[in-house]
N, C-alpha and C. Protein backbone atom coordinates (compact mmCIF):
# COMPACT_ATOMS: atom_id res chain seq x y z
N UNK A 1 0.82 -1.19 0.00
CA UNK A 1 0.00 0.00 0.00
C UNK A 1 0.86 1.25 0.00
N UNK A 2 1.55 1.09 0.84
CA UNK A 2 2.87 2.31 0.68
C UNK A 2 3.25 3.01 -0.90
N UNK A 3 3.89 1.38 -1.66
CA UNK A 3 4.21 1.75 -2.70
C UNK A 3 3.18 2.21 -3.60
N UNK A 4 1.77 2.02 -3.49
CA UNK A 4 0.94 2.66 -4.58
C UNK A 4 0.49 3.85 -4.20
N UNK A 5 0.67 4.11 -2.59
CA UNK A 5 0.43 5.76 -2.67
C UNK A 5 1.64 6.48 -2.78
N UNK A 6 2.84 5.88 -2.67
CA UNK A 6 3.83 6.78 -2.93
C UNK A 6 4.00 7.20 -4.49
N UNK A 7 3.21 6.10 -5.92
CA UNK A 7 3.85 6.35 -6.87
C UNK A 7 2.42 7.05 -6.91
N UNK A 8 1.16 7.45 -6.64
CA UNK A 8 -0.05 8.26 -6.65
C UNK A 8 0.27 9.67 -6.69
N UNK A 9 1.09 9.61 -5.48
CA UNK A 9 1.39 10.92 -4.98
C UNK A 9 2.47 11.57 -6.09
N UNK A 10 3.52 11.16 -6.58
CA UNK A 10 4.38 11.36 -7.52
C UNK A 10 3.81 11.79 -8.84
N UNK A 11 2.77 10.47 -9.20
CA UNK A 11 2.33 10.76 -10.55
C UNK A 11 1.62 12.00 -10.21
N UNK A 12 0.42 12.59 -9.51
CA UNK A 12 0.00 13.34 -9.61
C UNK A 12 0.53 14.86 -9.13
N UNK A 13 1.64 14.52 -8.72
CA UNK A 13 2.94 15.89 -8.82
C UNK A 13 3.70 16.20 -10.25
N UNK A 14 4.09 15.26 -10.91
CA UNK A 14 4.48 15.42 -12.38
C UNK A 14 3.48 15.61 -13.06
N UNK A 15 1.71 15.13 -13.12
CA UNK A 15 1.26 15.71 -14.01
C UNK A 15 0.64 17.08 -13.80
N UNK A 16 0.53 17.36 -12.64
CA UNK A 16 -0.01 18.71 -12.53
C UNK A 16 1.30 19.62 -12.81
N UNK A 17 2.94 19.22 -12.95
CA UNK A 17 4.23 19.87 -13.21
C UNK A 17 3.62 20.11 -15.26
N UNK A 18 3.17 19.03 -15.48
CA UNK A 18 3.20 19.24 -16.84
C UNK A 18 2.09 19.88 -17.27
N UNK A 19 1.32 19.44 -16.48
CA UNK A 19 -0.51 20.47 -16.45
C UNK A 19 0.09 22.04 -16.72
N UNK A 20 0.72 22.43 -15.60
CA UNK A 20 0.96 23.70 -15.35
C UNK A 20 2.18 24.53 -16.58
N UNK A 21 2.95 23.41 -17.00
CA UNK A 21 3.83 24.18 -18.31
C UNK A 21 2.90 23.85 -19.70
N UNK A 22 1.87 23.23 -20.17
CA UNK A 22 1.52 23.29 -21.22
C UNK A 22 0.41 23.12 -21.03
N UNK A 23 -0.63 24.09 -20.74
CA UNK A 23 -1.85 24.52 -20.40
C UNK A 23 -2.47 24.60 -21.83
N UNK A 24 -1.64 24.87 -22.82
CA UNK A 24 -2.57 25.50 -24.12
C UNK A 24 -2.35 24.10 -24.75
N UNK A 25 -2.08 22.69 -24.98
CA UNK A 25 -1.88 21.84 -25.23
C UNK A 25 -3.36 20.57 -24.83
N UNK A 26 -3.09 20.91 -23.51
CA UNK A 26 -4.26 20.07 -23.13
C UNK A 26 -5.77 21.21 -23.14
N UNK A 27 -5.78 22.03 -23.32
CA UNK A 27 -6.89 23.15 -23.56
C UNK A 27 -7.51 22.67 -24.85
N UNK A 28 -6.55 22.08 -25.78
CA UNK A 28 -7.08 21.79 -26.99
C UNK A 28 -7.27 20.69 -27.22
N UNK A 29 -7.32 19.82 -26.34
CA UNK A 29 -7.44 18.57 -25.94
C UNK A 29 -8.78 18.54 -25.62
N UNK A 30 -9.25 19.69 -24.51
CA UNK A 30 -10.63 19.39 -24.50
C UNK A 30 -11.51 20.14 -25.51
N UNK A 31 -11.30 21.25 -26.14
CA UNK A 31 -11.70 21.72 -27.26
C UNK A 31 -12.15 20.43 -28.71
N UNK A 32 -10.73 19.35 -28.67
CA UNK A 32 -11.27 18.48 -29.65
C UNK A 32 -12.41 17.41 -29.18
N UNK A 33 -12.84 17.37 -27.94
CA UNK A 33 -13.68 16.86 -27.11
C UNK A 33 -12.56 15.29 -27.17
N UNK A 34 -12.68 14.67 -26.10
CA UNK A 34 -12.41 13.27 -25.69
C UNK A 34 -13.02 12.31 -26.95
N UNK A 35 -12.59 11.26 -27.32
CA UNK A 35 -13.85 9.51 -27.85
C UNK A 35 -14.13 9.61 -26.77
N UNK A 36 -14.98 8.44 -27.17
CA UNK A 36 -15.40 7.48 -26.03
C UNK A 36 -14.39 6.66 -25.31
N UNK A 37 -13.66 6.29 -26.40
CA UNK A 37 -12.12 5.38 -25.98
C UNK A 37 -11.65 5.83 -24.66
N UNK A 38 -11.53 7.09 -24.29
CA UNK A 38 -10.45 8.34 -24.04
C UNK A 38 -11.44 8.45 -22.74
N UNK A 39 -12.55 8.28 -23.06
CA UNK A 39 -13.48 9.21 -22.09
C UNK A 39 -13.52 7.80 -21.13
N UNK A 40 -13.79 6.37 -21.56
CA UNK A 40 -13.19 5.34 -20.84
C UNK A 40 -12.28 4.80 -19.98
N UNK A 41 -10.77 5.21 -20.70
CA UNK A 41 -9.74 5.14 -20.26
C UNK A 41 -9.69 6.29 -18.71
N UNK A 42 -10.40 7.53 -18.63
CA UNK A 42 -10.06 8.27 -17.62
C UNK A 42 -10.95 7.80 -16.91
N UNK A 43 -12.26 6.92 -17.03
CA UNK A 43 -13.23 6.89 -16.06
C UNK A 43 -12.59 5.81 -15.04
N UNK A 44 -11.82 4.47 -16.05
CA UNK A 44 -11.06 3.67 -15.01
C UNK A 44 -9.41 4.17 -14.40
N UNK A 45 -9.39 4.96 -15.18
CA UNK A 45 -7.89 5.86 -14.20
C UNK A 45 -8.72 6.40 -12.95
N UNK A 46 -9.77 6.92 -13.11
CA UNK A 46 -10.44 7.80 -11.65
C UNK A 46 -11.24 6.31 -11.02
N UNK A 47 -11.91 5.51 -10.73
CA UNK A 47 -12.30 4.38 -10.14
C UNK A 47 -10.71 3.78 -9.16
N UNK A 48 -9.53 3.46 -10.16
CA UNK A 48 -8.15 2.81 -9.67
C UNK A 48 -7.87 3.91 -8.93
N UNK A 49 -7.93 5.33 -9.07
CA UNK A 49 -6.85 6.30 -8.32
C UNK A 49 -8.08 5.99 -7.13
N UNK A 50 -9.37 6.18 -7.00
CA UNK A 50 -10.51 6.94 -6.18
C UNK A 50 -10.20 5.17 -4.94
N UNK A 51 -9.76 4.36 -5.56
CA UNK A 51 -9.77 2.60 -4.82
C UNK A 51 -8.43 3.06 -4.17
N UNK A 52 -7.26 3.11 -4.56
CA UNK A 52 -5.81 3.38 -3.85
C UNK A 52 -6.34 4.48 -2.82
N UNK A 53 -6.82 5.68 -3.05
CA UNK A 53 -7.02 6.39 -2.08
C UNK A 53 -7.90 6.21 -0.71
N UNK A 54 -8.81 5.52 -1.30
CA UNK A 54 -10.22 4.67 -0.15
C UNK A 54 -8.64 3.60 0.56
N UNK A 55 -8.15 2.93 0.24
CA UNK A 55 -7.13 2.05 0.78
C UNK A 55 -6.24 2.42 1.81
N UNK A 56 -5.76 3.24 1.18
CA UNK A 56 -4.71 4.07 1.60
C UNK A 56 -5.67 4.88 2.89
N UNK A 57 -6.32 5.59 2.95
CA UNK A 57 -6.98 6.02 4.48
C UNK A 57 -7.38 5.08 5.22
N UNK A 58 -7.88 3.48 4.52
CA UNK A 58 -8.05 2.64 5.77
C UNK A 58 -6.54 2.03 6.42
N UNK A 59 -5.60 2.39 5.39
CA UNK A 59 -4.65 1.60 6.26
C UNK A 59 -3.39 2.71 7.05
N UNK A 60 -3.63 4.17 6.91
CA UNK A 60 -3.09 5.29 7.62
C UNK A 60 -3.91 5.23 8.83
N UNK A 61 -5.39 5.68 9.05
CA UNK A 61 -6.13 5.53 10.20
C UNK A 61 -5.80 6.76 10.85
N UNK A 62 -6.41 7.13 11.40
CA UNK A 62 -6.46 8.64 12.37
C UNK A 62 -7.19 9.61 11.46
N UNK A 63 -6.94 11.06 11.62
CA UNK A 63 -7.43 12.15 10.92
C UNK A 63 -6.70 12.10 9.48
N UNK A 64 -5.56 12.34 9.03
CA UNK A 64 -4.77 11.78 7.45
C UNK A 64 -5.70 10.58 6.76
N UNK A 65 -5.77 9.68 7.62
CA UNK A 65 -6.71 8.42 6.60
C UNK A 65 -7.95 9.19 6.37
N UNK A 66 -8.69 9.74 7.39
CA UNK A 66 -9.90 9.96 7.18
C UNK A 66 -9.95 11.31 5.80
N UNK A 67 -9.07 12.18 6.10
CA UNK A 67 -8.74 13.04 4.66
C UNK A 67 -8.67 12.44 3.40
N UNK A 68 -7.58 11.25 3.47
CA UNK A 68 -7.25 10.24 2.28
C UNK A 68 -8.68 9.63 1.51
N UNK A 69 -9.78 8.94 2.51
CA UNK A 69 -10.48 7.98 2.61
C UNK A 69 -11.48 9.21 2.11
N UNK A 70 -11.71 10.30 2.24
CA UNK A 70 -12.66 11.28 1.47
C UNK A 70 -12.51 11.78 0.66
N UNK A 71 -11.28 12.20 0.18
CA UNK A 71 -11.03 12.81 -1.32
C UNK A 71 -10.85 11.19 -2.42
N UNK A 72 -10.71 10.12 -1.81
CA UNK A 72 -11.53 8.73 -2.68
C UNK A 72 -12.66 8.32 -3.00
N UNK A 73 -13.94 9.38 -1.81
CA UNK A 73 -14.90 8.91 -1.93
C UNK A 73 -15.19 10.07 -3.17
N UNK A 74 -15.02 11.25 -2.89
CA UNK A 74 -14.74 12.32 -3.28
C UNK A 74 -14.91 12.38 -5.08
N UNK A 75 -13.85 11.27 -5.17
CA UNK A 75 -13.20 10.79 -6.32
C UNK A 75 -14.35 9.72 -7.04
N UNK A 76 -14.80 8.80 -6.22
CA UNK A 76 -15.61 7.80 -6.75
C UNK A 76 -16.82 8.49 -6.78
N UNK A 77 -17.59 9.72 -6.49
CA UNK A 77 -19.16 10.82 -6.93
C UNK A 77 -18.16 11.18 -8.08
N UNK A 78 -16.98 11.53 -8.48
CA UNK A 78 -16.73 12.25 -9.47
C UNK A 78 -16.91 11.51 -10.80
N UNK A 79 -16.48 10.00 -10.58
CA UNK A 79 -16.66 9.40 -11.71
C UNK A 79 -17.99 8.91 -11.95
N UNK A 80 -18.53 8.51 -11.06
CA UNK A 80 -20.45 8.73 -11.10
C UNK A 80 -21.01 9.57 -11.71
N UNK A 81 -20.34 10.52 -11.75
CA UNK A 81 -21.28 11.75 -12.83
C UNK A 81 -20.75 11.61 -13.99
N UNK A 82 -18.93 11.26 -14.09
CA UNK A 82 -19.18 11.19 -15.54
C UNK A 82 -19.32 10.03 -16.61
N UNK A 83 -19.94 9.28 -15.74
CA UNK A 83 -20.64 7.78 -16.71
C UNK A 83 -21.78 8.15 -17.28
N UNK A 84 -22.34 8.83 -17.01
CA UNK A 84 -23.35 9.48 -17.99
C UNK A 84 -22.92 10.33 -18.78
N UNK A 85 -23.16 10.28 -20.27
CA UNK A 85 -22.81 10.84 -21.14
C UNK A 85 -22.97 12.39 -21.33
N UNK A 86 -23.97 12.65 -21.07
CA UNK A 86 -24.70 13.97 -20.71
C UNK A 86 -23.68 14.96 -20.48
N UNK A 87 -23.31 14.52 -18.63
CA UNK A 87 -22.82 15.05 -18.12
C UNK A 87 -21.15 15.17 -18.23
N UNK A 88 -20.76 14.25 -18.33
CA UNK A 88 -19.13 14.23 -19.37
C UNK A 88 -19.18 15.23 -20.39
N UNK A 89 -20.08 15.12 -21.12
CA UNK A 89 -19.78 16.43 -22.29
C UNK A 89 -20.19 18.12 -21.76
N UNK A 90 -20.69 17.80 -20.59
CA UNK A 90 -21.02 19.33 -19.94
C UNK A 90 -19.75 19.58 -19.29
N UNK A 91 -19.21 18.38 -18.92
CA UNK A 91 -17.69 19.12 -18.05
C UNK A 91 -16.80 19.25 -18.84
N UNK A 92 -16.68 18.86 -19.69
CA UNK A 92 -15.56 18.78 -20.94
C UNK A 92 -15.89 20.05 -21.52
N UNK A 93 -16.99 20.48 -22.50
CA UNK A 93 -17.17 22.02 -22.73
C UNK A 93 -17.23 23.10 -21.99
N UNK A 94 -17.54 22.62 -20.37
CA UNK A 94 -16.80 23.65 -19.50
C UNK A 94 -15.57 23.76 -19.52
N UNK A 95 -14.70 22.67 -19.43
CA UNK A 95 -13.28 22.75 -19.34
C UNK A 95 -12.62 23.79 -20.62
N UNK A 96 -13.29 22.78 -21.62
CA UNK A 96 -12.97 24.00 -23.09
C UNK A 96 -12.93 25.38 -23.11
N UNK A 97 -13.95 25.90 -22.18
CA UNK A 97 -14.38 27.37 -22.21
C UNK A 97 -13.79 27.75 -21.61
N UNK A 98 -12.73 27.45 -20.70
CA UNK A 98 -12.03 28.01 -19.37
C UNK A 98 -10.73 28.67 -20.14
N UNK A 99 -9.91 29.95 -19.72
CA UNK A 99 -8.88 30.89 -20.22
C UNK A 99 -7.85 29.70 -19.06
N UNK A 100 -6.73 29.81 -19.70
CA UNK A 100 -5.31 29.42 -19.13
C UNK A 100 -5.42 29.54 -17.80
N UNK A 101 -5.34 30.31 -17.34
CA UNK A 101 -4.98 30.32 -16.04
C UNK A 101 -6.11 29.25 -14.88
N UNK A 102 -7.09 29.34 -15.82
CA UNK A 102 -7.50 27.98 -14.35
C UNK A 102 -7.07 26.48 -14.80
N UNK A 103 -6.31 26.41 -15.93
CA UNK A 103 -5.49 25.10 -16.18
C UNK A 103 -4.45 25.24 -15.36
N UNK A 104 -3.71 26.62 -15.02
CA UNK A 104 -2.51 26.33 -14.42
C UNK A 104 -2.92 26.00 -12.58
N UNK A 105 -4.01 27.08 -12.43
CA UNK A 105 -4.55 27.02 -11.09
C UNK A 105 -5.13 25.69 -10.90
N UNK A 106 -5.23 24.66 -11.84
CA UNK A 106 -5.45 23.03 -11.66
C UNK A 106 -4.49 22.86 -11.38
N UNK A 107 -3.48 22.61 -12.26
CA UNK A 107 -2.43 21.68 -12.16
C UNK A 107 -1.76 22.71 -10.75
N UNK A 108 -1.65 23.44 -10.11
CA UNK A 108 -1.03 23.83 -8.61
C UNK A 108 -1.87 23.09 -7.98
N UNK A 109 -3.44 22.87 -7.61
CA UNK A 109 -4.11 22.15 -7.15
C UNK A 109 -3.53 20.57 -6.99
N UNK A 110 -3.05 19.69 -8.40
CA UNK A 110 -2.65 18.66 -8.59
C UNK A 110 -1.35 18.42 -7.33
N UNK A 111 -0.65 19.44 -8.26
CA UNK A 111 1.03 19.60 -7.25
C UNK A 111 0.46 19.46 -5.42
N UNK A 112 -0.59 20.20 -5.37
CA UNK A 112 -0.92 20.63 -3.91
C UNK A 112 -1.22 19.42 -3.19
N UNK A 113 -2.12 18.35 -4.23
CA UNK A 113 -2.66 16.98 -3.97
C UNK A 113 -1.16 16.11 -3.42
N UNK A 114 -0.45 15.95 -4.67
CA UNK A 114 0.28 15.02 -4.54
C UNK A 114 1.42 14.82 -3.48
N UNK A 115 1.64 16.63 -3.05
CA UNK A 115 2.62 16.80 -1.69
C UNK A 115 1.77 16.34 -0.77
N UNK A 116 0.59 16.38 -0.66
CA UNK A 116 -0.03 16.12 0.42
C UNK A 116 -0.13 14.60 0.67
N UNK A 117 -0.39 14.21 -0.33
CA UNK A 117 -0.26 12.38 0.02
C UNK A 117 1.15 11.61 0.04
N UNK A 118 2.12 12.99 -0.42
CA UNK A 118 3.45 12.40 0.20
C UNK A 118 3.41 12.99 1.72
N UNK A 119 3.19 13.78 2.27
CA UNK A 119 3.59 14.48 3.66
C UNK A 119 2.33 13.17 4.73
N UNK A 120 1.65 12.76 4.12
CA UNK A 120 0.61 12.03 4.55
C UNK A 120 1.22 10.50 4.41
N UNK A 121 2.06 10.10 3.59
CA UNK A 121 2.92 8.86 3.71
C UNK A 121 4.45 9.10 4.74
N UNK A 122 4.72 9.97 4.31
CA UNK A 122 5.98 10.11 5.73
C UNK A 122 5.43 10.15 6.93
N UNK A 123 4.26 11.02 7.36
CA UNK A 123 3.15 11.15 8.66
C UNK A 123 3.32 9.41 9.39
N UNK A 124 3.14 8.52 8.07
CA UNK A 124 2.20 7.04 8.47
C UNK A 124 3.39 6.62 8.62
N UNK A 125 5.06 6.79 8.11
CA UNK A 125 5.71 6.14 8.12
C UNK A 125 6.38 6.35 9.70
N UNK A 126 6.22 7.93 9.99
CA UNK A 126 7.02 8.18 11.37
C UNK A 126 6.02 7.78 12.74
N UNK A 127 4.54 7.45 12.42
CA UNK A 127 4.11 6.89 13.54
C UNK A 127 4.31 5.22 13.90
N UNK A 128 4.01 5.39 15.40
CA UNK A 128 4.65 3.65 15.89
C UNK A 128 3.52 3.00 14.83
């Protein structure tokens, strides 16, 4: 469990590093709208990340797990909404419509995530 929140925490520090230098890249990413393929592939990236995170707070325990164990549940309403088609294409043309800067103000968000579930794995590592 260690090792899958430590490489969680990492991945989602490098991609919000890359979120944040090429904002106009993935902007047009959602502009060309997602497939279905695409729109698949992220629904089971968010289910696997939203499961490691539910994990990962039951096996930290205290106030940190219980943080962990809610931004999974957090995570698993997020992908609930976008299994409906509907609503996937409403967040995606929101995303489209958005100016640069709240791509970069994501990806700091991301960075913000991923220190935190590292400072939240050293936490679990320095208690008895």
């Amino acid at each position: 469990m260690k090792l899958l929140l430590f490489i969680v925490g990492w991945a989602w520090i490098a991609l919000g590093i890359w979120w944040f230098f090429r904002p106009a890249g993935i902007k047009r990413r959602f502009e060309k709208r997602y497939r279905k393929g695409a729109r698949s592939l992220l629904l089971i990236v968010l289910f696997v990340t939203a499961g490691i995170l539910i994990a990962a707070g039951r096996w930290l325990g205290g106030l940190w797990g219980l943080l962990l164990a809610a931004l999974g549940i957090m995570a698993v309403l997020k992908a609930l909404l976008f299994v409906r088609g509907k609503v996937s294409d409403t967040i995606l043309d929101w995303w489209s419509r958005q100016p640069i800067w709240v791509y970069r103000a994501s990806a700091a968000g991301l960075v913000v995530l991923g220190c935190l579930i590292q400072l939240i794995l050293s936490i679990g590592n320095a208690a008895p």
